[in-house]
PDB file of N, CA and C in Angstrom:
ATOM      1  N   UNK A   1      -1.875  -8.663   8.477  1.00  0.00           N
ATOM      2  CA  UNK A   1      -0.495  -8.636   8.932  1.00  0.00           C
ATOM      3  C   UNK A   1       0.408  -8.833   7.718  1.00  0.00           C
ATOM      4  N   UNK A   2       1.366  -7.959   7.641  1.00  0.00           N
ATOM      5  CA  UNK A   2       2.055  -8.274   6.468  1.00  0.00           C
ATOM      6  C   UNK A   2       3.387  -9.272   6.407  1.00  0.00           C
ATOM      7  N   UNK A   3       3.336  -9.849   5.757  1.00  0.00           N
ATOM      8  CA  UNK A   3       4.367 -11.002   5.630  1.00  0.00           C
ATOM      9  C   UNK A   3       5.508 -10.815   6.243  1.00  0.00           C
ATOM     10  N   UNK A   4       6.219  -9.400   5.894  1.00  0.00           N
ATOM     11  CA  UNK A   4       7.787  -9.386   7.111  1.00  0.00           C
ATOM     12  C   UNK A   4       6.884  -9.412   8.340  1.00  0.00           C
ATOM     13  N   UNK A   5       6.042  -9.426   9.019  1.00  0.00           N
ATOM     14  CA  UNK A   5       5.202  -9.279  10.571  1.00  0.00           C
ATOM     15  C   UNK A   5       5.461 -10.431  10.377  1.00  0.00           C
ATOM     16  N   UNK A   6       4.817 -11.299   9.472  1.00  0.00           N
ATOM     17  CA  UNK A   6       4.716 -12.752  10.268  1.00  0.00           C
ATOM     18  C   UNK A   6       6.049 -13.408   9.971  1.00  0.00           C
ATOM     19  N   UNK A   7       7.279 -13.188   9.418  1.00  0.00           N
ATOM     20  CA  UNK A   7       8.417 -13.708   9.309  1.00  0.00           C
ATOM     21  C   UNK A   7       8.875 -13.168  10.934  1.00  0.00           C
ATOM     22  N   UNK A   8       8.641 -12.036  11.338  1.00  0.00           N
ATOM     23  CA  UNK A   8       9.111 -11.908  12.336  1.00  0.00           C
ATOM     24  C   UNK A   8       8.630 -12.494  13.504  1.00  0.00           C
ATOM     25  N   UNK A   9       7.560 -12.505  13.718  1.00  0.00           N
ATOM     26  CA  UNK A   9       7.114 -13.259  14.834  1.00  0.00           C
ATOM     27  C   UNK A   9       7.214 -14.700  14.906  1.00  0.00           C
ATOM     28  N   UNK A  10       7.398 -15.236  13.632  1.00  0.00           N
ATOM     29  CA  UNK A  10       7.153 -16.656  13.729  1.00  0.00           C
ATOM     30  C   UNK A  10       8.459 -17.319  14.060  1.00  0.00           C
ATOM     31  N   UNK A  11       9.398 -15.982  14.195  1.00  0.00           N
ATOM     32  CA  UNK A  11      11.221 -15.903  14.242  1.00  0.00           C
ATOM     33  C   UNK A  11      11.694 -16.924  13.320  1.00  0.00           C
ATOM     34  N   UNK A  12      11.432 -16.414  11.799  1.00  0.00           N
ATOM     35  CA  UNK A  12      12.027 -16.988  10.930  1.00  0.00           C
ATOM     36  C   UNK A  12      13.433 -16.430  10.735  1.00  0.00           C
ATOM     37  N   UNK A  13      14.340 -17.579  11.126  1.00  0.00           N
ATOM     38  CA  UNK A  13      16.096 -16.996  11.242  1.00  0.00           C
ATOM     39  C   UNK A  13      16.588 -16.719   9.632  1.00  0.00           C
ATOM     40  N   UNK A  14      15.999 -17.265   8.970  1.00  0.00           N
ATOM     41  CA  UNK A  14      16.571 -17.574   7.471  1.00  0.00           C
ATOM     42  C   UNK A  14      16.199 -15.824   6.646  1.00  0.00           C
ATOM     43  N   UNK A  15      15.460 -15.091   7.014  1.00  0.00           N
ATOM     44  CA  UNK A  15      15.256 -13.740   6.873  1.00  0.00           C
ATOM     45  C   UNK A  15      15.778 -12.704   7.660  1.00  0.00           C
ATOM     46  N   UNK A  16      16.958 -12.231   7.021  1.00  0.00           N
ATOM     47  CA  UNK A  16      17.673 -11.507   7.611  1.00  0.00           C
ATOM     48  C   UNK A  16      16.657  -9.867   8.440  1.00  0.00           C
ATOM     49  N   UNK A  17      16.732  -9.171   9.356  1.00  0.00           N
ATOM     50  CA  UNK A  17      16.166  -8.399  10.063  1.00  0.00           C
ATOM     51  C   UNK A  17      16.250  -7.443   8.829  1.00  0.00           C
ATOM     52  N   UNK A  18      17.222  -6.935   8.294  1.00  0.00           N
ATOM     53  CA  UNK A  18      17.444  -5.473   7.171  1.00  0.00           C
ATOM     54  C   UNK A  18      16.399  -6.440   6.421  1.00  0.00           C
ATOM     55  N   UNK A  19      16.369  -6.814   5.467  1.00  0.00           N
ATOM     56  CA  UNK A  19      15.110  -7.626   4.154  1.00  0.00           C
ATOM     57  C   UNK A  19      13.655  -7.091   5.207  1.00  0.00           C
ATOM     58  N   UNK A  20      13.509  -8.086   6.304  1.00  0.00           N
ATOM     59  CA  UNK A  20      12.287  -7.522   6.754  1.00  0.00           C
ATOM     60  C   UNK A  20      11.785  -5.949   7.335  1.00  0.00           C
ATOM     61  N   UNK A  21      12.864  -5.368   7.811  1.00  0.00           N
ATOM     62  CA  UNK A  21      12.592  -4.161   8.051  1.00  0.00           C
ATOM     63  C   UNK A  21      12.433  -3.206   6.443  1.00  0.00           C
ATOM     64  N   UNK A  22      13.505  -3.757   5.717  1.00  0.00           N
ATOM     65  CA  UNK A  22      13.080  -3.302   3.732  1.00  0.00           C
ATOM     66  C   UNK A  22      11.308  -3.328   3.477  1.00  0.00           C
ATOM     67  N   UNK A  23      11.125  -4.713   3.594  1.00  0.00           N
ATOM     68  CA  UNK A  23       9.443  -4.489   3.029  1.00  0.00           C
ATOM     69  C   UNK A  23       8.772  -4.369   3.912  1.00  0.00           C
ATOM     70  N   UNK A  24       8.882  -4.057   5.427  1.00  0.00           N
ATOM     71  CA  UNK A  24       7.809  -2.762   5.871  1.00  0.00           C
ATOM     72  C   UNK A  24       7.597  -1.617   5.321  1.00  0.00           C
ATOM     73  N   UNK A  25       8.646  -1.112   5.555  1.00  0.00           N
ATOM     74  CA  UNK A  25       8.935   0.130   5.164  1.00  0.00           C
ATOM     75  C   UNK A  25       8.460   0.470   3.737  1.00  0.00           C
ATOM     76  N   UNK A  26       8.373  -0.321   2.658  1.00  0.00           N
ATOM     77  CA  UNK A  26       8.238  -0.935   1.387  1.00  0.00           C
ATOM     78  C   UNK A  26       6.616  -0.600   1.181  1.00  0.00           C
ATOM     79  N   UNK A  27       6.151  -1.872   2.040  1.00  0.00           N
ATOM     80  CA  UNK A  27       4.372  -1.984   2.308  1.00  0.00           C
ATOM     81  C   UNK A  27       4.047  -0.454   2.610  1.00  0.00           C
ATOM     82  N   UNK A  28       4.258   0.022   3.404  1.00  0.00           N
ATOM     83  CA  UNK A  28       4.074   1.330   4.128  1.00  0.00           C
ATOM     84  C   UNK A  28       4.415   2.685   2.869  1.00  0.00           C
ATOM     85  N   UNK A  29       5.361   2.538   2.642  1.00  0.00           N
ATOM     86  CA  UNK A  29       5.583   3.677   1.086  1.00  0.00           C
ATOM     87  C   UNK A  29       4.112   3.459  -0.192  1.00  0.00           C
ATOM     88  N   UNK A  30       3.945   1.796  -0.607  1.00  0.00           N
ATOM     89  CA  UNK A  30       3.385   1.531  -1.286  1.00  0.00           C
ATOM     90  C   UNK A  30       1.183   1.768  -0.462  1.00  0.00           C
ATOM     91  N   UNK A  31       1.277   1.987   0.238  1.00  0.00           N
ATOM     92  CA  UNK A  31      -0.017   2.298   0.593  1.00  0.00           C
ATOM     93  C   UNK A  31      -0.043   4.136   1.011  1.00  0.00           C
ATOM     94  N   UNK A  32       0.889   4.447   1.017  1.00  0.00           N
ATOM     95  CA  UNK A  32       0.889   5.953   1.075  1.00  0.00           C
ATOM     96  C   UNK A  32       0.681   6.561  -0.414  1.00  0.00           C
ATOM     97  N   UNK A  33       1.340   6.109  -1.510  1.00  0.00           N
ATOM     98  CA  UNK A  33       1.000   6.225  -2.888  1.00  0.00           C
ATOM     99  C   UNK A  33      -0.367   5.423  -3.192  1.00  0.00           C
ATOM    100  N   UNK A  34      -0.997   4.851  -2.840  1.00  0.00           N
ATOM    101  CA  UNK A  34      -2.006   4.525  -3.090  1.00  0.00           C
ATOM    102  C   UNK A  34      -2.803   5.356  -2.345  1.00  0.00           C
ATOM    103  N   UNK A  35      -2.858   5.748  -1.425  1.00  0.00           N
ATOM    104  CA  UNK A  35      -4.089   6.623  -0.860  1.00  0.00           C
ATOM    105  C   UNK A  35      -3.724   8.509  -1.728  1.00  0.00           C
ATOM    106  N   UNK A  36      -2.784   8.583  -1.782  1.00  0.00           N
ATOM    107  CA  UNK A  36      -2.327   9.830  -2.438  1.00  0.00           C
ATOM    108  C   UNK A  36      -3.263   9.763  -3.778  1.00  0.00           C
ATOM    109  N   UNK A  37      -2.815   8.592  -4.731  1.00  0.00           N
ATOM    110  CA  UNK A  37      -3.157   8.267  -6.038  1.00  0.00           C
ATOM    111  C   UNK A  37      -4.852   8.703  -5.864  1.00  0.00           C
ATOM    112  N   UNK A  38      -5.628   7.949  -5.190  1.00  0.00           N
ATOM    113  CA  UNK A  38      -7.219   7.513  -5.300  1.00  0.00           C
ATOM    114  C   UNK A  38      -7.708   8.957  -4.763  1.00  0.00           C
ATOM    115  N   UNK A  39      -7.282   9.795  -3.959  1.00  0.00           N
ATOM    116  CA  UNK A  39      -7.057  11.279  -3.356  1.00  0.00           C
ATOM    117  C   UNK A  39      -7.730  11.954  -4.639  1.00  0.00           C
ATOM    118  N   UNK A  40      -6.218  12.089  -5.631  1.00  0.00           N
ATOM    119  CA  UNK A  40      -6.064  12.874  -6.549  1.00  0.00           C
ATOM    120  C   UNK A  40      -6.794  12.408  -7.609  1.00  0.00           C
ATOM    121  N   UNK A  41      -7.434  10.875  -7.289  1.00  0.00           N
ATOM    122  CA  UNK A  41      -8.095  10.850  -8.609  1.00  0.00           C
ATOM    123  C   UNK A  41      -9.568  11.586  -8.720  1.00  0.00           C
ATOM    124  N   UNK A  42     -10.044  12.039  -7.628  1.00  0.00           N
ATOM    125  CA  UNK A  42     -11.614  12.642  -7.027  1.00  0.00           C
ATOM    126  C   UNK A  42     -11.670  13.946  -8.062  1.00  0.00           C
ATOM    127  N   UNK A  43     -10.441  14.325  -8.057  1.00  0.00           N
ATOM    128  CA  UNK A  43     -10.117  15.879  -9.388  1.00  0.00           C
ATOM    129  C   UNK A  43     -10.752  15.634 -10.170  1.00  0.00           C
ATOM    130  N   UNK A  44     -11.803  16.268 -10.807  1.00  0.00           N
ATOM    131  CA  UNK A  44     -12.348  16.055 -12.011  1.00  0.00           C
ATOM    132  C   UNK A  44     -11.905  16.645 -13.197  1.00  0.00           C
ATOM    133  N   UNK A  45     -10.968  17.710 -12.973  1.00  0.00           N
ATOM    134  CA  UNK A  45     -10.030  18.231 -13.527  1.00  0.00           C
ATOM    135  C   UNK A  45      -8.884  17.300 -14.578  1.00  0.00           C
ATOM    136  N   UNK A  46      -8.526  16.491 -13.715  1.00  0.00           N
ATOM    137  CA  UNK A  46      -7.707  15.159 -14.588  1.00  0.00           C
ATOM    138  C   UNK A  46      -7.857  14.900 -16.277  1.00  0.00           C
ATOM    139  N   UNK A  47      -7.084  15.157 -17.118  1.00  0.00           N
ATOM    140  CA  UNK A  47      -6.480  15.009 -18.409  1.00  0.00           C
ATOM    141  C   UNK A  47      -6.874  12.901 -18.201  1.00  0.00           C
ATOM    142  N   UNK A  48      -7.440  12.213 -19.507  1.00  0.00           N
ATOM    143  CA  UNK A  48      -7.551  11.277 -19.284  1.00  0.00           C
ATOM    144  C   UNK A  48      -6.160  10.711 -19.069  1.00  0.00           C
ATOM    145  N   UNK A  49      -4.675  11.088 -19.701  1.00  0.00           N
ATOM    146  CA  UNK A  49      -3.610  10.290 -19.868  1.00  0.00           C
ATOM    147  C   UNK A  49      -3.246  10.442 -17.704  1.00  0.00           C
ATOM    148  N   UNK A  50      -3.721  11.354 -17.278  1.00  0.00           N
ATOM    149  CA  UNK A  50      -3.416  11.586 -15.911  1.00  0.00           C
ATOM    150  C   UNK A  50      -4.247  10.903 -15.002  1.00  0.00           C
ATOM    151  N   UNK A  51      -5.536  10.376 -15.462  1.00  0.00           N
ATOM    152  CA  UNK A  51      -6.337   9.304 -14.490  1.00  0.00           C
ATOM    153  C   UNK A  51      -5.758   8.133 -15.225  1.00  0.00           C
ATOM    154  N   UNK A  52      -5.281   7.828 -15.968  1.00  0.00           N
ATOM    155  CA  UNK A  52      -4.406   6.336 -16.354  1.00  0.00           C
ATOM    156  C   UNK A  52      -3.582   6.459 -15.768  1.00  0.00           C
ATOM    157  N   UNK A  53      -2.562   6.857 -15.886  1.00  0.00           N
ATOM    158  CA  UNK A  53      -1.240   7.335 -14.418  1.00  0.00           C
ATOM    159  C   UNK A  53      -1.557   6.785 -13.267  1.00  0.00           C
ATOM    160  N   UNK A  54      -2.555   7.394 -12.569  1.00  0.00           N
ATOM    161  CA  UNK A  54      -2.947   7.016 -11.524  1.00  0.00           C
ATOM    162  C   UNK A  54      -3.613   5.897 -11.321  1.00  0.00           C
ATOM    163  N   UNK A  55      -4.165   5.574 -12.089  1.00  0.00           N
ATOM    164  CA  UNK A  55      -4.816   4.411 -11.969  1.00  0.00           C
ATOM    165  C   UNK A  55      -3.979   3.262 -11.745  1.00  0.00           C
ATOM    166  N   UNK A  56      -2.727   3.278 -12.686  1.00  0.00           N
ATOM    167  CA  UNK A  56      -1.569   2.739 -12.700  1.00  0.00           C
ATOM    168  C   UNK A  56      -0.612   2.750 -11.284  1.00  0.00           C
ATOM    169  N   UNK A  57      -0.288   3.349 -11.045  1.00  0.00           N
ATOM    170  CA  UNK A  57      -0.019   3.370  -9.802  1.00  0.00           C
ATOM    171  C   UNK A  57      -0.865   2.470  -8.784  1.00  0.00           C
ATOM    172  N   UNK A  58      -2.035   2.854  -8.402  1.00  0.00           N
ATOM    173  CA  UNK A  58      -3.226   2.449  -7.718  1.00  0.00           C
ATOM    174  C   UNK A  58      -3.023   0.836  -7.373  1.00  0.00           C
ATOM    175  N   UNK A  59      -3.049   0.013  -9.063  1.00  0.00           N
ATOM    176  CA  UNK A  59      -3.034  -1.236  -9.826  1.00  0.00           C
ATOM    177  C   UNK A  59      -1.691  -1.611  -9.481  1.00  0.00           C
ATOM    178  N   UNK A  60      -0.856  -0.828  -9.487  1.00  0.00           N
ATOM    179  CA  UNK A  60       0.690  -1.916  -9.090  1.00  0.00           C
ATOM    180  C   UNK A  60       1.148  -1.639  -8.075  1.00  0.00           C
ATOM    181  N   UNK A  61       0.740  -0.738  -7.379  1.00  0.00           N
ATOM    182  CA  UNK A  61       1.260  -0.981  -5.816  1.00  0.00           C
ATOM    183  C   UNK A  61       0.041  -1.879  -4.918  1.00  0.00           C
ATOM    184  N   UNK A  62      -1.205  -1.661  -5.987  1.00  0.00           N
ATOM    185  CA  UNK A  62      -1.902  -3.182  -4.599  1.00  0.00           C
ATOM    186  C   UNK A  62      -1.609  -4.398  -5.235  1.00  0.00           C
ATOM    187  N   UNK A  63      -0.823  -4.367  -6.619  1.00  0.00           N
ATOM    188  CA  UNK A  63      -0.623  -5.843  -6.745  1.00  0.00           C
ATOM    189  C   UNK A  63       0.751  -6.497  -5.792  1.00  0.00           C
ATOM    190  N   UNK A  64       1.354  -4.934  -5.764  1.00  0.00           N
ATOM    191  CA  UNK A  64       2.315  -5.814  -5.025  1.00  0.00           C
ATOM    192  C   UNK A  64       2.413  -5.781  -3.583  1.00  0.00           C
ATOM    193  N   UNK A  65       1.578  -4.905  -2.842  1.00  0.00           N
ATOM    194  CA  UNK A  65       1.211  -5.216  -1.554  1.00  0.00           C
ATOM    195  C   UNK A  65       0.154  -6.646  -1.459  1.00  0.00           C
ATOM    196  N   UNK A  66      -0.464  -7.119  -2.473  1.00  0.00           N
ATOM    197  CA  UNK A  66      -1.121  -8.164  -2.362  1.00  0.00           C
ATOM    198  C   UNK A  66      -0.190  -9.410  -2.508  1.00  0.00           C
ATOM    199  N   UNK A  67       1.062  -8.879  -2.756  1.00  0.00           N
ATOM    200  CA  UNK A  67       1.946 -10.069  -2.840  1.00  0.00           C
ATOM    201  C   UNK A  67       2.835 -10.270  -1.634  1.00  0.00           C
ATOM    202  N   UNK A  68       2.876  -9.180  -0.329  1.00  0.00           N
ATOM    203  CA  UNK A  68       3.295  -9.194   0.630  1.00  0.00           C
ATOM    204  C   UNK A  68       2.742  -9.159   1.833  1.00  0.00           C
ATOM    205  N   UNK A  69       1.701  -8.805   1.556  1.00  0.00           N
ATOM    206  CA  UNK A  69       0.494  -9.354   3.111  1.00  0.00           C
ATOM    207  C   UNK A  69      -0.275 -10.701   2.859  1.00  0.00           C
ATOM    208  N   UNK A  70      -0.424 -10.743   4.073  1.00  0.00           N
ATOM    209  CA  UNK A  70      -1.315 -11.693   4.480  1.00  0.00           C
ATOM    210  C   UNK A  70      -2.664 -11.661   4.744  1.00  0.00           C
ATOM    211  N   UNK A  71      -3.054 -10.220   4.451  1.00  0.00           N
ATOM    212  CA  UNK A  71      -4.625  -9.954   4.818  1.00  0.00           C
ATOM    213  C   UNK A  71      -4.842  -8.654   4.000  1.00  0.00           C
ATOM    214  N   UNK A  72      -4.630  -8.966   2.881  1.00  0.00           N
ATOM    215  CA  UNK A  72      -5.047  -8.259   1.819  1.00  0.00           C
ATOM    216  C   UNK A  72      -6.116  -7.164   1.787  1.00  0.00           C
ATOM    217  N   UNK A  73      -7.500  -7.690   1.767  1.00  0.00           N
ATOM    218  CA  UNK A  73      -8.533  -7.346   2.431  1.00  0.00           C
ATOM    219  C   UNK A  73      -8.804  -6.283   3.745  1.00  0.00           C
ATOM    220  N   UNK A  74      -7.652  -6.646   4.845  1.00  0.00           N
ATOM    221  CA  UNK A  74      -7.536  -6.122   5.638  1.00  0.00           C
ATOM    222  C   UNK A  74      -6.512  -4.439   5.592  1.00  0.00           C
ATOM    223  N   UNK A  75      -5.769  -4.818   4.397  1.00  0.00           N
ATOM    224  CA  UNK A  75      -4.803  -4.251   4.079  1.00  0.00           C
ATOM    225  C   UNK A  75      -5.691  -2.541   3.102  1.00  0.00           C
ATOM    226  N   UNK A  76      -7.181  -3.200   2.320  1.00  0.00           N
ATOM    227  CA  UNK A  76      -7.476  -2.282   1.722  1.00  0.00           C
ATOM    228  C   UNK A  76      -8.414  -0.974   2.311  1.00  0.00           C
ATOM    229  N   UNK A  77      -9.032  -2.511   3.416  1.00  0.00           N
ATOM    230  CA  UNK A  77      -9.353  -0.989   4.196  1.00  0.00           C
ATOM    231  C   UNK A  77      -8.697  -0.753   5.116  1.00  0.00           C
ATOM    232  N   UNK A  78      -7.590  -0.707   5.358  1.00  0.00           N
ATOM    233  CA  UNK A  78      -6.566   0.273   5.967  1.00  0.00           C
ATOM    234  C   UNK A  78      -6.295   1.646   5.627  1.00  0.00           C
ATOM    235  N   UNK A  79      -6.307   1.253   3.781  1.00  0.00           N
ATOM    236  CA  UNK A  79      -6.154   2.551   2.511  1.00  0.00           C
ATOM    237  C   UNK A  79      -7.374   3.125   2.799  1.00  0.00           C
ATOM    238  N   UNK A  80      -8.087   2.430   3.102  1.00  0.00           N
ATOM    239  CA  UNK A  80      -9.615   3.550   3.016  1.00  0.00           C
ATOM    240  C   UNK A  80      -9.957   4.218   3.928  1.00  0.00           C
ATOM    241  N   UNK A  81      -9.321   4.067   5.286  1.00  0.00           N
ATOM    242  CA  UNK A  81      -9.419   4.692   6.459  1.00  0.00           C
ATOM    243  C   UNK A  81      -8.319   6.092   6.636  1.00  0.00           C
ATOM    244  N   UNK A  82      -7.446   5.305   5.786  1.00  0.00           N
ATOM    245  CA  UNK A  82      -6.779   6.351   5.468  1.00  0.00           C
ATOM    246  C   UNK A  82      -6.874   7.952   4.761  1.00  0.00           C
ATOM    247  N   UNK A  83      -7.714   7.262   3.461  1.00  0.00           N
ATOM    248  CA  UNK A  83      -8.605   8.295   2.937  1.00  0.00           C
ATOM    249  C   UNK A  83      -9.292   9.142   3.611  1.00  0.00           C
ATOM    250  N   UNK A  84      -9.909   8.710   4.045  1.00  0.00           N
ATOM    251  CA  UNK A  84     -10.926   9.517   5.299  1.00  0.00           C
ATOM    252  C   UNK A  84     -10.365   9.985   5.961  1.00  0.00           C
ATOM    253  N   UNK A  85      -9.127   9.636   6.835  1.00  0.00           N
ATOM    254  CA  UNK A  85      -8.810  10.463   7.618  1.00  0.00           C
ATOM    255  C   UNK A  85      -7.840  11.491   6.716  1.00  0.00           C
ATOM    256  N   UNK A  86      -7.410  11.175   5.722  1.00  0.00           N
ATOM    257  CA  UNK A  86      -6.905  12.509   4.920  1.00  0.00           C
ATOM    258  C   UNK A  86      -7.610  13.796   4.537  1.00  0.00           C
ATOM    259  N   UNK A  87      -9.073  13.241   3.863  1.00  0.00           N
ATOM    260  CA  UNK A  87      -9.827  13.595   3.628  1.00  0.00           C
ATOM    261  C   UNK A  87     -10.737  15.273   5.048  1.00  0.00           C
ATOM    262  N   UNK A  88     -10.938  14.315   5.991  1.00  0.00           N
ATOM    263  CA  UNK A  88     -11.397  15.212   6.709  1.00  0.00           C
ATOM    264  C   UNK A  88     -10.293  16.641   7.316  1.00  0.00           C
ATOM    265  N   UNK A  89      -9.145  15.975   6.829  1.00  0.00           N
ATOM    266  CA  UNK A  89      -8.059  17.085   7.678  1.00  0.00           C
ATOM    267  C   UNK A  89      -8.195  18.295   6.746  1.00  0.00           C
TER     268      UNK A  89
END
């Protein structure tokens, strides 16, 4: 569950609704670039300066989704289910 989830449920008043609806939306952008990123890294095609790129990406959007959930873990295989279901389409 990601941290604006549990600000919201726990009806923390001191967090305005716009801030928490911001880092959903936030979390949600940042795991769409991460499943995109790990996608494109399968190319074997990739220039090394272009699997650093990505890798980069990869590395700072789960650091900072790891700084806004609460179930981290839970959070990665979310990305990985994701994969797969990208994958098979």
């Amino acid at each position: 569950m990601a941290l604006s989830d549990q600000m919201r449920h726990a009806g923390d008043q001191r967090v305005p609704n716009g801030t928490v609806e911001f880092i959903h939306a936030r979390t949600q952008l940042w795991r769409r670039e991460i499943v995109q990123a790990r996608i494109r890294l399968a190319d074997e095609g990739l220039t090394y300066g272009q699997r650093a790129e990505l890798w980069r990406i990869v590395d700072y959007r789960e650091w900072c989704l790891q700084m806004l959930v609460r179930d981290f873990a839970a959070e990665l295989e979310r990305i990985d289910r994701e994969i797969e279901r990208e994958l098979r389409q």
